[in-house]
Protein backbone atom coordinates (compact mmCIF):
# COMPACT_ATOMS: atom_id res chain seq x y z
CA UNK A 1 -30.18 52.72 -11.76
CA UNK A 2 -29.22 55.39 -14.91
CA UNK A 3 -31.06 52.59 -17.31
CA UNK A 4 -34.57 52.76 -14.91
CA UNK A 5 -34.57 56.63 -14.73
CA UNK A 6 -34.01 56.58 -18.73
CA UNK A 7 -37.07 53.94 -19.47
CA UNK A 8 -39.04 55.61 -16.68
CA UNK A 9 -38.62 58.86 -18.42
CA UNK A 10 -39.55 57.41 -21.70
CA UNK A 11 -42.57 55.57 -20.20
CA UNK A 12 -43.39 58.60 -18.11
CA UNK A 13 -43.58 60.60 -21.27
CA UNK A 14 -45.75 57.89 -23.29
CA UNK A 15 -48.26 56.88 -21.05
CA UNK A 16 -47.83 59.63 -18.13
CA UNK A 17 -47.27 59.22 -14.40
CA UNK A 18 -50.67 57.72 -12.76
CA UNK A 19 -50.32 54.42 -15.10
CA UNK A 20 -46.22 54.24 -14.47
CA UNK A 21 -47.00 54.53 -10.23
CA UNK A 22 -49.99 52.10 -10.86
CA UNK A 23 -47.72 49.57 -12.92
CA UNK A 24 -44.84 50.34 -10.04
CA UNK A 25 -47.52 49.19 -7.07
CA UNK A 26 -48.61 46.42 -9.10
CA UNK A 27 -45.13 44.97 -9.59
CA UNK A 28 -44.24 45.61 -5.75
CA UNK A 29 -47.51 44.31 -4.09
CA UNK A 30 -46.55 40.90 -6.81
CA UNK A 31 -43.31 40.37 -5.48
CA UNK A 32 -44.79 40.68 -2.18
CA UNK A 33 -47.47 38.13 -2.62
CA UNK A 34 -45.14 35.38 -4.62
CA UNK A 35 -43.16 35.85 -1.19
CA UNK A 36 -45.75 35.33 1.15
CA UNK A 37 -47.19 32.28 -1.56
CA UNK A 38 -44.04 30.51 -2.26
CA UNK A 39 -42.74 27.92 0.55
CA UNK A 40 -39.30 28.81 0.41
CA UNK A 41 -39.55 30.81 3.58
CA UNK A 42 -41.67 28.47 5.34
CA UNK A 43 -38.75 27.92 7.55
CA UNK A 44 -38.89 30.86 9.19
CA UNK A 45 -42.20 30.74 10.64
CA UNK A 46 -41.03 26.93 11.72
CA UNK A 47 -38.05 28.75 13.84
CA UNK A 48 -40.35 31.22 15.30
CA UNK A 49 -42.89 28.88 16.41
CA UNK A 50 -40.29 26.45 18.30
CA UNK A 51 -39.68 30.12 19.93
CA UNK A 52 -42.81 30.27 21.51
CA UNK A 53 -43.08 27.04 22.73
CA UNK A 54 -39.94 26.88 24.85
């Protein structure tokens, strides 16, 4: 956590805040849609489903 707050102050300085928040969102909305993309957790929704039929 020290090591993110020292390269976001250094980026912060360099480019400024709007393009460090934008490149923030970017990375978080990424992870999100490799997790909804990727089959790993296909599963789940398999368990839910035999759920709702019984």
């Amino acid at each position: 956590m020290p090591l993110g707050v020292l390269v976001g102050g250094m980026l912060g300085d360099v480019w400024g805040v709007r393009p460090l928040y934008f490149l923030i969102g970017f990375m978080i909305a990424g992870v999100a849609l490799v997790g909804m993309l990727l089959p790993y957790f296909r599963f789940m929704d398999a368990e839910m489903e035999e759920r709702k039929v019984s």
